[in-house]
PDB file of N, CA and C in Angstrom:
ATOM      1  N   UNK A   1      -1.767  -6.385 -10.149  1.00  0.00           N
ATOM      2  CA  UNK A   1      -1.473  -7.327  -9.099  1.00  0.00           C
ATOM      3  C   UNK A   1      -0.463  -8.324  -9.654  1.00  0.00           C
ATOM      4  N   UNK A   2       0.628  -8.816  -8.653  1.00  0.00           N
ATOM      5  CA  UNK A   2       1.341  -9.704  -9.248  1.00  0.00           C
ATOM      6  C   UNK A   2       0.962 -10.704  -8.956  1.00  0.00           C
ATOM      7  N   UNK A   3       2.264 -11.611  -9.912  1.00  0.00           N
ATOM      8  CA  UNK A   3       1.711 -13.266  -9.960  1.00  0.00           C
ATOM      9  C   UNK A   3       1.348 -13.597  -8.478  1.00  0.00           C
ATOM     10  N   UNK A   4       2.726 -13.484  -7.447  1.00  0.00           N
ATOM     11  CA  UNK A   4       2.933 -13.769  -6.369  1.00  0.00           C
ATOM     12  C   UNK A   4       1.271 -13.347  -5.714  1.00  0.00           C
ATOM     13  N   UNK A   5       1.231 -12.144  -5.704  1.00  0.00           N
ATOM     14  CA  UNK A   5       0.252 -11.586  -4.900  1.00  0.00           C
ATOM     15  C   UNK A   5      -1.260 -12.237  -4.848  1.00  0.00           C
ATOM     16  N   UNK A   6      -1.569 -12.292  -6.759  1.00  0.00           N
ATOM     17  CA  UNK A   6      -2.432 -13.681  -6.674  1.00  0.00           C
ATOM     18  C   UNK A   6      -2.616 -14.767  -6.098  1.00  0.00           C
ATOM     19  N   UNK A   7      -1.142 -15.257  -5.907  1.00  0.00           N
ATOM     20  CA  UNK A   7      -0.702 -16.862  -5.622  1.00  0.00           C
ATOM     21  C   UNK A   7      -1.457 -16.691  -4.082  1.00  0.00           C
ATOM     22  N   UNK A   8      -1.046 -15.871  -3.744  1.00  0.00           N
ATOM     23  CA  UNK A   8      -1.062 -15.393  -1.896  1.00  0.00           C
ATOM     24  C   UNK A   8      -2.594 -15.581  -1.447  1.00  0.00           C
ATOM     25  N   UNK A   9      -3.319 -15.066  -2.387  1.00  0.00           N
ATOM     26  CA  UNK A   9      -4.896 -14.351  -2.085  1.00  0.00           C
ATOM     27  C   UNK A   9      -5.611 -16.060  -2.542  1.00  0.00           C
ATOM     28  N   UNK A  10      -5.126 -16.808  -3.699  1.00  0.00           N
ATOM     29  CA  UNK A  10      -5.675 -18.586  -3.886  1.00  0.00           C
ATOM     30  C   UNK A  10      -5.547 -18.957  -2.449  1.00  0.00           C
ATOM     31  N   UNK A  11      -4.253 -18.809  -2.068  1.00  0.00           N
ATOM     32  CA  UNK A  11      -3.676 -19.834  -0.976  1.00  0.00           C
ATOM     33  C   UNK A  11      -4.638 -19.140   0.114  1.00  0.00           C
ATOM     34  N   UNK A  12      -4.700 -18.793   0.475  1.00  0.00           N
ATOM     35  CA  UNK A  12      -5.401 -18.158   1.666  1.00  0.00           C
ATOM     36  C   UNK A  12      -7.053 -18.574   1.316  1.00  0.00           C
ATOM     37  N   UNK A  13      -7.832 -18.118   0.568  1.00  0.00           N
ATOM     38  CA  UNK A  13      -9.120 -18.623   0.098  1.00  0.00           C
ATOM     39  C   UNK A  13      -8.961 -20.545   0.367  1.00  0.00           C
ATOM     40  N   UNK A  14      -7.584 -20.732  -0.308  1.00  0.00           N
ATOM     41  CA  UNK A  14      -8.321 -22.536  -0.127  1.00  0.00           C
ATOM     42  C   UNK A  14      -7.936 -22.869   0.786  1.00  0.00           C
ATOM     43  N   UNK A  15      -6.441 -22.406   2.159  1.00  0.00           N
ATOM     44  CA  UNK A  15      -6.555 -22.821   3.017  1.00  0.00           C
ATOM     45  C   UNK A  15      -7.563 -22.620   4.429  1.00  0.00           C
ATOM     46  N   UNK A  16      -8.261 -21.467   3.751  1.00  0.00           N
ATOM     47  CA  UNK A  16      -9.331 -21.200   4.731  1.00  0.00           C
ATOM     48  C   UNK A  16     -10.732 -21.706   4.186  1.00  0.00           C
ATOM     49  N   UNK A  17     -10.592 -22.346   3.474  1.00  0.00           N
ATOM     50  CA  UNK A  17     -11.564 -23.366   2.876  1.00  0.00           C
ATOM     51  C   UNK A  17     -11.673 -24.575   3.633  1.00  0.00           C
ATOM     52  N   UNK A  18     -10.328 -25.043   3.255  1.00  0.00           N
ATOM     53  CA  UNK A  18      -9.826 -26.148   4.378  1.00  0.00           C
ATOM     54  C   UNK A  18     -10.218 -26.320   5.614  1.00  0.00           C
ATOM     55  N   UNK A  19      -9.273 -24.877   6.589  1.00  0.00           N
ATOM     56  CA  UNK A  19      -9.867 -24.883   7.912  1.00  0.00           C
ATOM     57  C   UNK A  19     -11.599 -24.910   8.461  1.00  0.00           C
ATOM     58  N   UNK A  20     -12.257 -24.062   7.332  1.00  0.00           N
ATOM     59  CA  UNK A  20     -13.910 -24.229   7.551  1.00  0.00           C
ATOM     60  C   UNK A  20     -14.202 -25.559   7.230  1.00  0.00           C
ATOM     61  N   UNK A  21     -13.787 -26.420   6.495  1.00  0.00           N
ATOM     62  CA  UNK A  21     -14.825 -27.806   6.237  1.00  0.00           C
ATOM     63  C   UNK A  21     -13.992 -28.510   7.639  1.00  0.00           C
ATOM     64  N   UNK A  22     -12.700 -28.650   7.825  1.00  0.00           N
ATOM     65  CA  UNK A  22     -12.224 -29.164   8.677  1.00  0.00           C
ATOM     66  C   UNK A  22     -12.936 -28.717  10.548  1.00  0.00           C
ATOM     67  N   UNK A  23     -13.229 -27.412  10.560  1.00  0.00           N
ATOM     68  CA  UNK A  23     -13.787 -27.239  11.700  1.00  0.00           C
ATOM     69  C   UNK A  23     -15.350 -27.925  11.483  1.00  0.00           C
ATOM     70  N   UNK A  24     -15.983 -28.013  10.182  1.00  0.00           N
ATOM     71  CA  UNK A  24     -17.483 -28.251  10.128  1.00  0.00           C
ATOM     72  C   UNK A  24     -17.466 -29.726  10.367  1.00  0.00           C
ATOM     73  N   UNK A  25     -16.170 -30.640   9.729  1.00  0.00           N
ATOM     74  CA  UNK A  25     -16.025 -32.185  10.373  1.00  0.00           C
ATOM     75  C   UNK A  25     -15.932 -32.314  11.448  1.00  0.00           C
ATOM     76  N   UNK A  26     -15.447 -31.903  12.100  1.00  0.00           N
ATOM     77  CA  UNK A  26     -15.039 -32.384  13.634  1.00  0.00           C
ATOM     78  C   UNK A  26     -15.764 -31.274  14.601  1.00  0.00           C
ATOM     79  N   UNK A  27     -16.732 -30.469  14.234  1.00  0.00           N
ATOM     80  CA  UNK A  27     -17.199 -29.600  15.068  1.00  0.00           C
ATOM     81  C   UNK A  27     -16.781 -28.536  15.726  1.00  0.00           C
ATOM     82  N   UNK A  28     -15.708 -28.362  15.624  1.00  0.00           N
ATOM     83  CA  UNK A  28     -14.793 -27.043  15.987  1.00  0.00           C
ATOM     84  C   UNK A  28     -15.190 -25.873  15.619  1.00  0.00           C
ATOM     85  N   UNK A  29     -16.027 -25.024  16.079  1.00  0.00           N
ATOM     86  CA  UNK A  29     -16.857 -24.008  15.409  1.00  0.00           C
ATOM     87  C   UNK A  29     -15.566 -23.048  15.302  1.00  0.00           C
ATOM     88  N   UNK A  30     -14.696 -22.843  16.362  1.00  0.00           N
ATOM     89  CA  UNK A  30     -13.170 -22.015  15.961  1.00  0.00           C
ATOM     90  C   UNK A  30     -12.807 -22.018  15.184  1.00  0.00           C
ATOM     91  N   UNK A  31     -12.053 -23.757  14.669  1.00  0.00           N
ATOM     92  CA  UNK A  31     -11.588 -23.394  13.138  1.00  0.00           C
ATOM     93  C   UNK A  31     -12.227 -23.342  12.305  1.00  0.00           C
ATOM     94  N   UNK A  32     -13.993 -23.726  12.193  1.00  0.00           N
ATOM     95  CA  UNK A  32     -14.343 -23.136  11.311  1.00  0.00           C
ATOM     96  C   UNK A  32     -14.702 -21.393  10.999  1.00  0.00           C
ATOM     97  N   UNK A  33     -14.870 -20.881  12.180  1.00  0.00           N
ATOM     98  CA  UNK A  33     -15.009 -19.391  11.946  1.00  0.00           C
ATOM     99  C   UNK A  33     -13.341 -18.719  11.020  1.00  0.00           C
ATOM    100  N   UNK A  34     -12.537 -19.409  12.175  1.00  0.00           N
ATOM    101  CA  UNK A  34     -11.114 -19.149  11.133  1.00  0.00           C
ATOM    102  C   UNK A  34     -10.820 -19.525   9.916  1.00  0.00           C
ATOM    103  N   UNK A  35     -11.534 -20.332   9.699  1.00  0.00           N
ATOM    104  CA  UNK A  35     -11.593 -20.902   8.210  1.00  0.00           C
ATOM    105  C   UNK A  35     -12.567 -19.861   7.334  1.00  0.00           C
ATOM    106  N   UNK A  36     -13.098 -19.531   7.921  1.00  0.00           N
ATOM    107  CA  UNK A  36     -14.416 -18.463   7.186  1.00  0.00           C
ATOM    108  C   UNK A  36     -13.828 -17.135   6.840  1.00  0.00           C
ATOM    109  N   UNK A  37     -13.048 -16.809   8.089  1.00  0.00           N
ATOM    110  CA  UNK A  37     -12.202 -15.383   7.990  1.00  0.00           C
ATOM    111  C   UNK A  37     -11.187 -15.239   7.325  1.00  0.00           C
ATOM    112  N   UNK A  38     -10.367 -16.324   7.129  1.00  0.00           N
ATOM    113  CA  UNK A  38      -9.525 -16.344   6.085  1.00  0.00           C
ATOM    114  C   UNK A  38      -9.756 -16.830   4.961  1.00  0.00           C
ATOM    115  N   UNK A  39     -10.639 -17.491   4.441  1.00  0.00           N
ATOM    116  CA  UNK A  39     -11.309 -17.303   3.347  1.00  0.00           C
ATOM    117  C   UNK A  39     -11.496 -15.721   2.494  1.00  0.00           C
ATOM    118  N   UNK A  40     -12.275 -15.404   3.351  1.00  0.00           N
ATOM    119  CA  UNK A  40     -12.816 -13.793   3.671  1.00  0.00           C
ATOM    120  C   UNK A  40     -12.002 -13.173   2.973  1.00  0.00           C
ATOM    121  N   UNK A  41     -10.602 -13.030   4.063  1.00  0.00           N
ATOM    122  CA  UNK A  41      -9.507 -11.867   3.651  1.00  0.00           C
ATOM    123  C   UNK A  41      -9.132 -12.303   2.492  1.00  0.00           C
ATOM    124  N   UNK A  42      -9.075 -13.591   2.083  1.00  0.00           N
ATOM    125  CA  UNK A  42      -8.124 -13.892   0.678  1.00  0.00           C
ATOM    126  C   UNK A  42      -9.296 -12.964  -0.489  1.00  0.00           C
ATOM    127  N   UNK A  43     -10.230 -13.280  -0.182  1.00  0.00           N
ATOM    128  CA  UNK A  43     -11.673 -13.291  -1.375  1.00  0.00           C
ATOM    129  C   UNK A  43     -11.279 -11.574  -1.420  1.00  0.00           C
ATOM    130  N   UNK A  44     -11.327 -10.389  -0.215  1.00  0.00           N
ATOM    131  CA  UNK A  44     -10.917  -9.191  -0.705  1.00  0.00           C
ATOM    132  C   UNK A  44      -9.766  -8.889  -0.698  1.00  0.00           C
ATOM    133  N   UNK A  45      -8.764  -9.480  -0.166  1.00  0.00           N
ATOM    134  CA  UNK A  45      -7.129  -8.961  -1.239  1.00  0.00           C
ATOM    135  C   UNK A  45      -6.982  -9.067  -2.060  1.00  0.00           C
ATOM    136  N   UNK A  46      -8.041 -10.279  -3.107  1.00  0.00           N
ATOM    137  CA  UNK A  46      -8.292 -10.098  -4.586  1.00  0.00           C
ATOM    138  C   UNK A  46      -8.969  -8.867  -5.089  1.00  0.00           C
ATOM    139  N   UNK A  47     -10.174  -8.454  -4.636  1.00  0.00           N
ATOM    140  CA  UNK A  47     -10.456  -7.652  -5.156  1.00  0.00           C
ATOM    141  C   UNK A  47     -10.145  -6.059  -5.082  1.00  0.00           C
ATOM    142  N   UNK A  48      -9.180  -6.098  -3.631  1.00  0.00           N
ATOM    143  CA  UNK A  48      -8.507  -4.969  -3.682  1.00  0.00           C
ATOM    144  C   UNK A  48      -7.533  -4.542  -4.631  1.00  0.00           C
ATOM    145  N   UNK A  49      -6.980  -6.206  -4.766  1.00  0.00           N
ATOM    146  CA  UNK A  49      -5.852  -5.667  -6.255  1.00  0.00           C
ATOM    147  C   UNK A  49      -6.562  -5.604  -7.252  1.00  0.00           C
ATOM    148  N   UNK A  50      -7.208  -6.392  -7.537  1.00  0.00           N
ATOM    149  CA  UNK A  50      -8.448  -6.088  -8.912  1.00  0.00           C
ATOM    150  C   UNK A  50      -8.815  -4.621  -8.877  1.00  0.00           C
ATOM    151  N   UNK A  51      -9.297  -3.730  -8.069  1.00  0.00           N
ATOM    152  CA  UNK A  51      -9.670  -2.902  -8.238  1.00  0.00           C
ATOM    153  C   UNK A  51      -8.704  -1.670  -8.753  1.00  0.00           C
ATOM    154  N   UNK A  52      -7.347  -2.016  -7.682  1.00  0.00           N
ATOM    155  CA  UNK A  52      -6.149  -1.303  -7.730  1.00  0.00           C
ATOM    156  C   UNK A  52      -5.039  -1.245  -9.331  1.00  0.00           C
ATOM    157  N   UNK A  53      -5.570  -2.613  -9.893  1.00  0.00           N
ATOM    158  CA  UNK A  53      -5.154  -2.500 -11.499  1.00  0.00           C
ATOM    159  C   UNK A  53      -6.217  -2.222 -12.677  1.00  0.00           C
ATOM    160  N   UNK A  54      -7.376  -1.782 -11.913  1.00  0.00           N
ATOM    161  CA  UNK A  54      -8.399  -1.192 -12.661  1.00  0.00           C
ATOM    162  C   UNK A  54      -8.072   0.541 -12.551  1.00  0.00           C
ATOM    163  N   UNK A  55      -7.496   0.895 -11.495  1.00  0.00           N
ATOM    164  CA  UNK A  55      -7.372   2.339 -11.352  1.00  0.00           C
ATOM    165  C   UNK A  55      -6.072   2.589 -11.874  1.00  0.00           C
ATOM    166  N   UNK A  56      -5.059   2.356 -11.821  1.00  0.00           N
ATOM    167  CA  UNK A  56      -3.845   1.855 -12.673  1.00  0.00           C
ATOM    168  C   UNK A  56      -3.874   2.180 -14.019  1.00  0.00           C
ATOM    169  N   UNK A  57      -4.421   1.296 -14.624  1.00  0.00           N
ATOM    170  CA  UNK A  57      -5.225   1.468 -16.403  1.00  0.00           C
ATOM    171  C   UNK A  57      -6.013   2.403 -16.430  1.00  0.00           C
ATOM    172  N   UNK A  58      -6.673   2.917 -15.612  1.00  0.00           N
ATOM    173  CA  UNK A  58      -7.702   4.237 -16.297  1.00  0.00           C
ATOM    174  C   UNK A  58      -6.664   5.078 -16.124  1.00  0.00           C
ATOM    175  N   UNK A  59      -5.566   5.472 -15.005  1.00  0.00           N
ATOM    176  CA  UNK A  59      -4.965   6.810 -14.701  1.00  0.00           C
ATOM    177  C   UNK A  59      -3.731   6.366 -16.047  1.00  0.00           C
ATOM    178  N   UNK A  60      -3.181   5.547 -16.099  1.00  0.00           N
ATOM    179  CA  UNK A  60      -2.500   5.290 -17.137  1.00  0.00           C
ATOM    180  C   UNK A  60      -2.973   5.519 -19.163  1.00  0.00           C
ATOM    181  N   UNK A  61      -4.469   5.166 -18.981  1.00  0.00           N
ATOM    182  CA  UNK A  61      -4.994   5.973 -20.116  1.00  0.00           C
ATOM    183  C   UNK A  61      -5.271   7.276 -20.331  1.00  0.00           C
ATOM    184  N   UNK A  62      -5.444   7.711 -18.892  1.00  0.00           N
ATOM    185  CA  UNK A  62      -5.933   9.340 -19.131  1.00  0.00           C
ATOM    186  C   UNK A  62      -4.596   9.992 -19.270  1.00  0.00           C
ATOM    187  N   UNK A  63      -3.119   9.498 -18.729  1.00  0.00           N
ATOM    188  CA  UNK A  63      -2.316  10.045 -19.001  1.00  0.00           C
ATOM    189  C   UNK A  63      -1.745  10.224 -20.397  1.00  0.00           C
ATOM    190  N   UNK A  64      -1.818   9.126 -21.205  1.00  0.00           N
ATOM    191  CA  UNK A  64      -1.362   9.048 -22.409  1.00  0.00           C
ATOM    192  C   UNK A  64      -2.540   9.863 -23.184  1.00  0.00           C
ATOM    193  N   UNK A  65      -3.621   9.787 -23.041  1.00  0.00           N
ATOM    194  CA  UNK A  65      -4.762  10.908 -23.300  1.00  0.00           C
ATOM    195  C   UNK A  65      -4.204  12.635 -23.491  1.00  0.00           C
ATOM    196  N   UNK A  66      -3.726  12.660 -21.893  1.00  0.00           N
ATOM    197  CA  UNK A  66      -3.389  14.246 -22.123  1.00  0.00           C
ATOM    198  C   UNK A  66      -1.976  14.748 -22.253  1.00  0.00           C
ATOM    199  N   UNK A  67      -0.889  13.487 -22.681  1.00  0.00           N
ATOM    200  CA  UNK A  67       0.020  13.823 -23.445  1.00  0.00           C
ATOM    201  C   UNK A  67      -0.118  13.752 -24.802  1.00  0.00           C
ATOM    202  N   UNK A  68      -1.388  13.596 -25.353  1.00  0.00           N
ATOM    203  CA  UNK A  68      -1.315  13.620 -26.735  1.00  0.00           C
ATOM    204  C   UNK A  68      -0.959  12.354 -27.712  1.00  0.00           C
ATOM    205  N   UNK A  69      -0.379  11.149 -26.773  1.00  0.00           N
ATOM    206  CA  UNK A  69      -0.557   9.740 -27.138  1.00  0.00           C
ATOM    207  C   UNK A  69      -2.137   8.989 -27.748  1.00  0.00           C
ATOM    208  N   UNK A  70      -2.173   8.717 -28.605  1.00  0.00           N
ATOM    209  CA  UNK A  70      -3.426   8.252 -28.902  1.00  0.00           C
ATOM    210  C   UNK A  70      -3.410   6.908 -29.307  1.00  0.00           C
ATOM    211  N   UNK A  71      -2.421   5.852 -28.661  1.00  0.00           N
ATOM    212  CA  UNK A  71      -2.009   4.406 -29.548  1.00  0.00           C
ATOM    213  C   UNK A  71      -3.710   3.477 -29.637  1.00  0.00           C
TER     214      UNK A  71
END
């Protein structure tokens, strides 16, 4: 995952952080559900890339594996 892509998945988690306490102040159950959901999506576009540079490194080890690379 890149820097950027990180940067993307913070920003989204804290501005939907934001929008949930901000809907929970003023009672706006909308922005707080929107605040909840975008929270949400930020919390798994992290772990989609997390997962996606976990599969990355294993297929990248097994390759150097069965070329005979052993660093």
């Amino acid at each position: 995952m890149t820097q950027e892509e990180k940067f993307e998945n913070k920003k989204d988690q804290l501005a939907g952080k934001a929008k949930e306490v901000g809907g929970k102040v003023t009672g706006d159950k909308e922005l707080e559900a929107e605040g909840k959901s975008q929270g949400v999506l930020g919390k798994a576009k992290e772990k989609l890339g997390d997962a996606k540079d976990t599969v990355k490194g294993a297929t990248e080890s097994v390759k150097e594996k069965l070329s005979g690379n052993k660093d």
